[in-house]
C-alpha atoms as a PDB file:
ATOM      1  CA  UNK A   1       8.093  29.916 -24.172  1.00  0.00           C
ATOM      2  CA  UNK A   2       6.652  26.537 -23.651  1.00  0.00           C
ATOM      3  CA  UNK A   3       7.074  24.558 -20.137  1.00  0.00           C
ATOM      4  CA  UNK A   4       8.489  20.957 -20.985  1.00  0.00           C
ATOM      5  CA  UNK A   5       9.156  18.459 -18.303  1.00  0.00           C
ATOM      6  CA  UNK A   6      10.797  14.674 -18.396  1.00  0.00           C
ATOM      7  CA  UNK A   7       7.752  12.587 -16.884  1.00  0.00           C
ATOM      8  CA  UNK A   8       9.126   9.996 -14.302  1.00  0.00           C
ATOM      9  CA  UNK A   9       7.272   7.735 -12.118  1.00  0.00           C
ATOM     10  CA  UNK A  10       8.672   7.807  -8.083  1.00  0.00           C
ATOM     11  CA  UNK A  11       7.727   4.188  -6.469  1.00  0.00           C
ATOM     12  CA  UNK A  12       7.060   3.413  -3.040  1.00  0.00           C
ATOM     13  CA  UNK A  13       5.651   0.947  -0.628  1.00  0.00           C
ATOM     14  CA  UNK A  14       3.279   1.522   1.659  1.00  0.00           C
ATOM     15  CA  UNK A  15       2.845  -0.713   4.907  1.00  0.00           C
ATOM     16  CA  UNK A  16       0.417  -0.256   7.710  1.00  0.00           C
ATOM     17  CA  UNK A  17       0.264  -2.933  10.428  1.00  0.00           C
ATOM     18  CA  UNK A  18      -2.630  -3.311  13.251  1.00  0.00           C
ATOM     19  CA  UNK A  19      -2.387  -2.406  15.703  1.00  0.00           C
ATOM     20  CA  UNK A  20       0.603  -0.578  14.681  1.00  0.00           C
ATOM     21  CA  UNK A  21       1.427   2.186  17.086  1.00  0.00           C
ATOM     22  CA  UNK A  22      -1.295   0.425  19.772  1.00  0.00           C
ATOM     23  CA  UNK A  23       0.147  -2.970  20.613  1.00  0.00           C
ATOM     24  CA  UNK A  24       2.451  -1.210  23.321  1.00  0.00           C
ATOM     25  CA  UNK A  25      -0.440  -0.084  25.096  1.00  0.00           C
ATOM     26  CA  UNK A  26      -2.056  -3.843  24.652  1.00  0.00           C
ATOM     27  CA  UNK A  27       1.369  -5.561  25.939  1.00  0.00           C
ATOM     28  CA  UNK A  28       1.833  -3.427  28.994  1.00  0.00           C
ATOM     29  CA  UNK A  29      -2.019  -4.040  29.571  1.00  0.00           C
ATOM     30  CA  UNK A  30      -1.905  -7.721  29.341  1.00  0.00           C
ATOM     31  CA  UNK A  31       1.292  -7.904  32.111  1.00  0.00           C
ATOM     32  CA  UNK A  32       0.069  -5.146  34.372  1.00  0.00           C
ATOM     33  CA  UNK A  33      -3.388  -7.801  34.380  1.00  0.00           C
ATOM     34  CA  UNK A  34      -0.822 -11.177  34.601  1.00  0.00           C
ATOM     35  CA  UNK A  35       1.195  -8.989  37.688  1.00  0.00           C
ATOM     36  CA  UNK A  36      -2.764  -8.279  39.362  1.00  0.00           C
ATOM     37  CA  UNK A  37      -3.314 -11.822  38.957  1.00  0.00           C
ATOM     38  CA  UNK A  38      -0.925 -13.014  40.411  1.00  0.00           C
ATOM     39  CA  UNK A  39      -0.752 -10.571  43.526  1.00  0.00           C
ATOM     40  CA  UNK A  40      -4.408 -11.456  44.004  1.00  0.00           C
ATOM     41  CA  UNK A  41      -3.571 -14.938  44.928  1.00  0.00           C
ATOM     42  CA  UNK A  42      -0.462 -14.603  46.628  1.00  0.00           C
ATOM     43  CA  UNK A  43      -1.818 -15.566  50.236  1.00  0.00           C
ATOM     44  CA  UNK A  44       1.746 -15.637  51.726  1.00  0.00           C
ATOM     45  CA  UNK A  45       2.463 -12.028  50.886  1.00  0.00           C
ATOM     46  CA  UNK A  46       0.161  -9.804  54.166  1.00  0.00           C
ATOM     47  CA  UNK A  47      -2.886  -8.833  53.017  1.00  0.00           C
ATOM     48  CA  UNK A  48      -2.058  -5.086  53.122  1.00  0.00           C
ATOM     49  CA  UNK A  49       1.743  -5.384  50.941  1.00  0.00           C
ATOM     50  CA  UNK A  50      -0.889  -6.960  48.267  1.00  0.00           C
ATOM     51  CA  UNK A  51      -3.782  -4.384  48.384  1.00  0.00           C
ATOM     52  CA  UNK A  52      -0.942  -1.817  48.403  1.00  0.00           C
ATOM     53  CA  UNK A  53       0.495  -3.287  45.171  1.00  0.00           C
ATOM     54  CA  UNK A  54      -2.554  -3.941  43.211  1.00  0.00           C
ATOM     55  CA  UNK A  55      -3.408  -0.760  43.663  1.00  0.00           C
ATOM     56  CA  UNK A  56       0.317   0.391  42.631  1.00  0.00           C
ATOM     57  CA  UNK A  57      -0.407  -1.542  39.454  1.00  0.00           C
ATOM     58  CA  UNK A  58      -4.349  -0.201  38.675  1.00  0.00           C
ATOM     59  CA  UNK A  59      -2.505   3.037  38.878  1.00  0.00           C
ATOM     60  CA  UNK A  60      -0.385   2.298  36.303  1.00  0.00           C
ATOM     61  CA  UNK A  61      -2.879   0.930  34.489  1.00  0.00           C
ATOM     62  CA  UNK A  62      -3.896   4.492  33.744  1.00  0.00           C
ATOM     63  CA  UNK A  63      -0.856   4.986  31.830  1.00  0.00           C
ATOM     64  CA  UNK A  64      -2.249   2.638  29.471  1.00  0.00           C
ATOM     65  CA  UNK A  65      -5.634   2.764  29.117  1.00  0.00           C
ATOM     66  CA  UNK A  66      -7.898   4.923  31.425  1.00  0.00           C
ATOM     67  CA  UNK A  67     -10.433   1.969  30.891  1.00  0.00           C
ATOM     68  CA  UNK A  68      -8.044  -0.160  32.039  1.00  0.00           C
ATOM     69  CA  UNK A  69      -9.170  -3.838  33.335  1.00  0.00           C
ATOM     70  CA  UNK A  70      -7.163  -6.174  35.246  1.00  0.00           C
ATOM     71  CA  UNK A  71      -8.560  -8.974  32.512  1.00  0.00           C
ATOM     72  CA  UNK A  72      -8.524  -6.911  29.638  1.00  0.00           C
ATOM     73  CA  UNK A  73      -6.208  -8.098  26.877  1.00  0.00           C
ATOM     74  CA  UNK A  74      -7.454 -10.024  23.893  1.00  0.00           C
ATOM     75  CA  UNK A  75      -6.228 -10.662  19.720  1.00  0.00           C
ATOM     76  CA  UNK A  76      -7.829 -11.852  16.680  1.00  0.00           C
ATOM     77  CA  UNK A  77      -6.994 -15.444  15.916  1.00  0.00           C
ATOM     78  CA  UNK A  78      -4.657 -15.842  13.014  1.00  0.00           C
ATOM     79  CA  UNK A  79      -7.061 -18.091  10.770  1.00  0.00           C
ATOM     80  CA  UNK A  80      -9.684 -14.720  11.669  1.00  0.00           C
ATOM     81  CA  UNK A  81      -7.369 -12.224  10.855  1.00  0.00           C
ATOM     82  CA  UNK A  82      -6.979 -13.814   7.460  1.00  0.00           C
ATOM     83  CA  UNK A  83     -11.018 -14.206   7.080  1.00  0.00           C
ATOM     84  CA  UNK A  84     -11.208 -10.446   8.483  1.00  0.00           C
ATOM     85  CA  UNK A  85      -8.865  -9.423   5.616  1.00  0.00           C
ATOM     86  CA  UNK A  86     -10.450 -11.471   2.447  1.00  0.00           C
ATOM     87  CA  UNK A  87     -14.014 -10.138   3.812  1.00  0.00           C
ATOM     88  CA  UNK A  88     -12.487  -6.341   3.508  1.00  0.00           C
ATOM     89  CA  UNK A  89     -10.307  -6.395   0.085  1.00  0.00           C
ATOM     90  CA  UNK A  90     -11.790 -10.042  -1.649  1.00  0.00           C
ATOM     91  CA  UNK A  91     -15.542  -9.788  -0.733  1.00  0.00           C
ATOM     92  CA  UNK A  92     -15.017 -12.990   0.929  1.00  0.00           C
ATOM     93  CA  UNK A  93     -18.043 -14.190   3.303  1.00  0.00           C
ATOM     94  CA  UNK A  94     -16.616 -15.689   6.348  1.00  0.00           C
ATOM     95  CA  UNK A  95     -18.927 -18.822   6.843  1.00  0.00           C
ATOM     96  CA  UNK A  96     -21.387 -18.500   9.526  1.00  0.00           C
ATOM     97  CA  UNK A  97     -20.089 -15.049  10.278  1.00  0.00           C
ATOM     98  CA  UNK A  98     -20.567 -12.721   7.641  1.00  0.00           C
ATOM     99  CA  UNK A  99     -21.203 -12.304   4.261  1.00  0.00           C
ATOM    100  CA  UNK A 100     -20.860  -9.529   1.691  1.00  0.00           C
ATOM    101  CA  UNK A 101     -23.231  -6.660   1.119  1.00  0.00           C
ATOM    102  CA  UNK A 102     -26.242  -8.344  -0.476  1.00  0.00           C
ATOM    103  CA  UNK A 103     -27.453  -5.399  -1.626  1.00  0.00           C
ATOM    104  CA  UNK A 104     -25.036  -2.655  -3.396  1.00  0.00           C
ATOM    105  CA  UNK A 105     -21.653  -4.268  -2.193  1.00  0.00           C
ATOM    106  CA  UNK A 106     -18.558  -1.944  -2.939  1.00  0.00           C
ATOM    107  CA  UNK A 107     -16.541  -3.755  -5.538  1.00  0.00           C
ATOM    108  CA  UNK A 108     -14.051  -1.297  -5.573  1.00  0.00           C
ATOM    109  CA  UNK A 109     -11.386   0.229  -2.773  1.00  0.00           C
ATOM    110  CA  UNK A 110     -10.625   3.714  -3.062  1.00  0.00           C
ATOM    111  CA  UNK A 111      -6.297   4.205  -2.175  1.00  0.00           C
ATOM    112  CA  UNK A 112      -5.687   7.846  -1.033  1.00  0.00           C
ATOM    113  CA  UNK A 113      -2.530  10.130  -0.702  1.00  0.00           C
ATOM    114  CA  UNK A 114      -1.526  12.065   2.064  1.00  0.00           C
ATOM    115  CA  UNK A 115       1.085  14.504   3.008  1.00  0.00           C
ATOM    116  CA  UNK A 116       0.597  13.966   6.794  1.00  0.00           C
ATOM    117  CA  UNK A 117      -0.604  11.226   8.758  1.00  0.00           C
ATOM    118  CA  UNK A 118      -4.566  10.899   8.797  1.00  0.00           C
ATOM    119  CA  UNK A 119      -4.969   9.420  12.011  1.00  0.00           C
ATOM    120  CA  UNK A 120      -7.931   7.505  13.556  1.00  0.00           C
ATOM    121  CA  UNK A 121     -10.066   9.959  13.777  1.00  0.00           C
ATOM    122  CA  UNK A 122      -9.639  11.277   9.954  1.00  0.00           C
ATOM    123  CA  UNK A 123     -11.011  10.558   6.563  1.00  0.00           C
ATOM    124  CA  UNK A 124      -9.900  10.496   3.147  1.00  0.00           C
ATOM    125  CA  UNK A 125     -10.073  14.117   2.912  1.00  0.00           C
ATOM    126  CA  UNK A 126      -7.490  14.791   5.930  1.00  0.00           C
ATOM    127  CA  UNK A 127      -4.246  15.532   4.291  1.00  0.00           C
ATOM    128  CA  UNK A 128      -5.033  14.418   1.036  1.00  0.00           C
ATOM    129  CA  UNK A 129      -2.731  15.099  -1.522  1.00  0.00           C
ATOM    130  CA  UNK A 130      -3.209  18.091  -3.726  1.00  0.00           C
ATOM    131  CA  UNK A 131      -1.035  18.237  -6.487  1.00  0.00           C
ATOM    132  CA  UNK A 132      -2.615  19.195  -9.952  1.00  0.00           C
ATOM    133  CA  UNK A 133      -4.356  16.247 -11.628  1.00  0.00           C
ATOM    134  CA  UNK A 134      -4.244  14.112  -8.037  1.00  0.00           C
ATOM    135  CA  UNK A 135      -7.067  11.917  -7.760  1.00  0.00           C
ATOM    136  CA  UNK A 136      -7.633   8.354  -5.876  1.00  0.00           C
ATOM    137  CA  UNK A 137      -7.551   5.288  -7.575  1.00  0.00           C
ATOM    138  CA  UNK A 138      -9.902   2.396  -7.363  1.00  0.00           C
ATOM    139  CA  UNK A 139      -8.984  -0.773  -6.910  1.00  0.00           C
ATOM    140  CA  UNK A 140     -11.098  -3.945  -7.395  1.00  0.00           C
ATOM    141  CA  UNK A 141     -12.178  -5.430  -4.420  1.00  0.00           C
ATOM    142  CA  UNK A 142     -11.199  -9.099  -5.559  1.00  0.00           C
ATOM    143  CA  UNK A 143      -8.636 -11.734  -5.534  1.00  0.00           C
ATOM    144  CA  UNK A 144      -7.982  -9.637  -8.937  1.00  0.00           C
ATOM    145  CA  UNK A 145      -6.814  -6.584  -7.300  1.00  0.00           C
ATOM    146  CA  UNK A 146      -5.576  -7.231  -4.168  1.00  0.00           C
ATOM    147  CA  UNK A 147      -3.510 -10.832  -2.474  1.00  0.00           C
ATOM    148  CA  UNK A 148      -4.232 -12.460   0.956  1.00  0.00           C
ATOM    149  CA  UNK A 149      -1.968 -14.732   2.734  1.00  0.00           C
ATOM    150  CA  UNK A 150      -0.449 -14.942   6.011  1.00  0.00           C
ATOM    151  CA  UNK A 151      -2.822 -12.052   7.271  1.00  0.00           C
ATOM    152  CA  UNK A 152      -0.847  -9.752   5.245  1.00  0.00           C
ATOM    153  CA  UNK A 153      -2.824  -8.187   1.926  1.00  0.00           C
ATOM    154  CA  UNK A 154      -1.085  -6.572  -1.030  1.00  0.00           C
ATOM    155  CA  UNK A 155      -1.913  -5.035  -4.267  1.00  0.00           C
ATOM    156  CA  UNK A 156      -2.091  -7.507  -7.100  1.00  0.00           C
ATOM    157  CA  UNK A 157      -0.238  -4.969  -9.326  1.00  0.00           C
ATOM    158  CA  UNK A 158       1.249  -1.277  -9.153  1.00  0.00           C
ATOM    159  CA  UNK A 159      -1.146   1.261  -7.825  1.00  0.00           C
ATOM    160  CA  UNK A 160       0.064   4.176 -10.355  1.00  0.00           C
ATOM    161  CA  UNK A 161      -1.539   7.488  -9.449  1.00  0.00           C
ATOM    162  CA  UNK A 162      -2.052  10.250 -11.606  1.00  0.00           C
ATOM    163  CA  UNK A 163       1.166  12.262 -13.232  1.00  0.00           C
ATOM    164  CA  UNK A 164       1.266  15.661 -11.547  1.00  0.00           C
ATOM    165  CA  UNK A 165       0.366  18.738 -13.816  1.00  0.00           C
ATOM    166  CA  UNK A 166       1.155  21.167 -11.283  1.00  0.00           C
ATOM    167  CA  UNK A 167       2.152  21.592  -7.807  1.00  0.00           C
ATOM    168  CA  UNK A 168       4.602  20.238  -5.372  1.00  0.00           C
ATOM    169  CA  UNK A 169       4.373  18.397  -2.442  1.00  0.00           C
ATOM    170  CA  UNK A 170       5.676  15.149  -0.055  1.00  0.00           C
ATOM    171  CA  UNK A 171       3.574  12.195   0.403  1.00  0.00           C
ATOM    172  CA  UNK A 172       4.016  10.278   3.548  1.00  0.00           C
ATOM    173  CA  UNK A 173       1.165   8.322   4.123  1.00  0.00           C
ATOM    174  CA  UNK A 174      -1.817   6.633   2.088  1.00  0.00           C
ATOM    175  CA  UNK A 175      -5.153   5.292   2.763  1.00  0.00           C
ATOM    176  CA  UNK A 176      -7.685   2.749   1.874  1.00  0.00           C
ATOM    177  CA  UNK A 177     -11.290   3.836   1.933  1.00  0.00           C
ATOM    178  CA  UNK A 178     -14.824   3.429   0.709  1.00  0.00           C
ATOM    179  CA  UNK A 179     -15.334   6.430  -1.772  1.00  0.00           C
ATOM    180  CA  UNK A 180     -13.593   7.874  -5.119  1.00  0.00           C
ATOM    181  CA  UNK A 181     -14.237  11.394  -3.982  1.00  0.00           C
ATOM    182  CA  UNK A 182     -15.166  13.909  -0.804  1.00  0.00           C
ATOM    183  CA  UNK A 183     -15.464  12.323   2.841  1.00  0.00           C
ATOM    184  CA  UNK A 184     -14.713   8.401   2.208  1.00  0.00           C
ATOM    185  CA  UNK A 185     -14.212   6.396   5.031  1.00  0.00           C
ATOM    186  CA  UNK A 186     -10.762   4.932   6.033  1.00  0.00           C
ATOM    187  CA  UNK A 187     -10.417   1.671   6.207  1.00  0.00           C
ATOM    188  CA  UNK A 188      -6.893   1.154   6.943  1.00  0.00           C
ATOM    189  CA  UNK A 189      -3.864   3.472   6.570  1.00  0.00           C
ATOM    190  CA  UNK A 190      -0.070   3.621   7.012  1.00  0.00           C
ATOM    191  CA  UNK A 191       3.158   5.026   6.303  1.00  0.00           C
ATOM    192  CA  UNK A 192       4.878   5.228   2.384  1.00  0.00           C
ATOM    193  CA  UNK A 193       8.488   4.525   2.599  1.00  0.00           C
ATOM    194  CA  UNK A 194      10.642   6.533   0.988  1.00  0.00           C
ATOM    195  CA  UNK A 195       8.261   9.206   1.252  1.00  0.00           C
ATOM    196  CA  UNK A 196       7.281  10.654  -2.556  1.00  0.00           C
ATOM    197  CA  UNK A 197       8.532  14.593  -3.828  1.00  0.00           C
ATOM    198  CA  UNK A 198       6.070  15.160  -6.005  1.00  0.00           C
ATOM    199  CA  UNK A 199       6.452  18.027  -8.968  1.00  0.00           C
ATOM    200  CA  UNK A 200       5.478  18.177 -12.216  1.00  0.00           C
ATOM    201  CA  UNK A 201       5.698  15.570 -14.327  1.00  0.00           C
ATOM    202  CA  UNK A 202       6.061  13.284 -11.262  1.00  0.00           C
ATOM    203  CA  UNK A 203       3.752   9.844 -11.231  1.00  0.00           C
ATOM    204  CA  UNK A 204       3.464   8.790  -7.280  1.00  0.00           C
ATOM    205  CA  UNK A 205       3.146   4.707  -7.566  1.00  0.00           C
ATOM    206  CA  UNK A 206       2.939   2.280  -4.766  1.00  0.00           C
ATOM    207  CA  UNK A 207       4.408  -1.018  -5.600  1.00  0.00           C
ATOM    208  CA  UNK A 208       3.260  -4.649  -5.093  1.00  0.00           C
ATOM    209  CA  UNK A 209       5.342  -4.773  -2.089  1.00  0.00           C
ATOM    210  CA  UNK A 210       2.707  -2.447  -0.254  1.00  0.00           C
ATOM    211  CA  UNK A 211       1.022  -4.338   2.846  1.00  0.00           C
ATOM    212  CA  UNK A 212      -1.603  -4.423   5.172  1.00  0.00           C
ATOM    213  CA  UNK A 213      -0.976  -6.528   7.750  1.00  0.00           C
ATOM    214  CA  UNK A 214      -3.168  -7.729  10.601  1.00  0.00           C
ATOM    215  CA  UNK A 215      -1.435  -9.202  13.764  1.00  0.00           C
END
């Protein structure tokens, strides 16, 4: 008896934001420094209340960052962020900073599938999807594949994946990386909301409304 299946396409958007999950940690470091600061120069508070205090507040510090630094704290520049972002997905040299690859530049972005998150530390293999007939799907690295504006960068159109010929499984994450197959490197990745059942038949698609957003 033959198998026959109604093909149907599940969308999605993807988002990741940086720092994302970090920019607790970088707030709390900033006012624990602003609170040293200004303990450090409070002459009409006794010498020993401040030492007392500071030391309260390098202690806390460690909650945040074990390298923590009473003047650590620092962001990209918005007009940066925007350069940083064209440089990654446009090829875009940012003038008397950095220029494309002069010699065998990546012109296309590899977007990955995962059932779990990657995480920092991870590459395009770690939790890839599975499912029969899954592989990634390159994107050009131009303003022809992918939109810049307001630090924010988007696919120019649908990033349709491969129909599933087999298997099931739940993607909740992608990736963008540097290579089509085996160990690529991550470049960014984030979360894909509603998260995609994929079966048989299914086509996993993340829509235009995917972002990468630098902040």
């Amino acid at each position: 008896m033959e198998n026959r299946f109604s093909p149907v396409t599940k969308e999605a958007v993807g988002f990741a934001h940086v720092p994302g999950r970090h920019r607790f940690r970088r707030d709390g470091q900033r006012l624990l420094a602003r609170a040293f600061v200004w303990l450090l120069f409070r002459k009409a508070i006794p010498l020993t209340w401040r030492q007392w205090t500071m030391f309260k507040v390098l202690t806390l510090g460690q909650m945040f960052n074990r390298q923590f630094s009473p003047f650590a704290g620092a962001s990209k520049g918005n007009t940066f962020e925007n350069d940083w972002l064209k440089l990654i997905f446009n090829a875009t040299a940012i003038a008397n900073i950095a220029d494309n690859a002069s010699s065998s530049p990546l012109t296309n972005l590899e977007v990955s599938l995962h059932t779990g998150d990657p995480g920092e530390g991870g590459d395009q293999t770690t939790s890839e999807s599975a499912y029969g007939g899954y592989s990634r799907v390159a994107v050009t690295r131009t303003t022809g594949g992918w939109t810049v504006t307001a630090n924010s960068v988007s696919p120019v159109a649908n990033i349709d994946f491969a129909a599933a010929s087999s298997g099931t499984e739940t993607v909740t994450h992608f990736a963008v990386g540097t290579a089509h197959t085996s160990t690529g490197k991550i470049l960014y990745s984030g979360t894909v909301t509603p998260n995609i059942s994929v079966s048989s038949g299914v086509t996993p698609r993340l829509t235009t409304a995917s972002a990468i957003t630098e902040d």
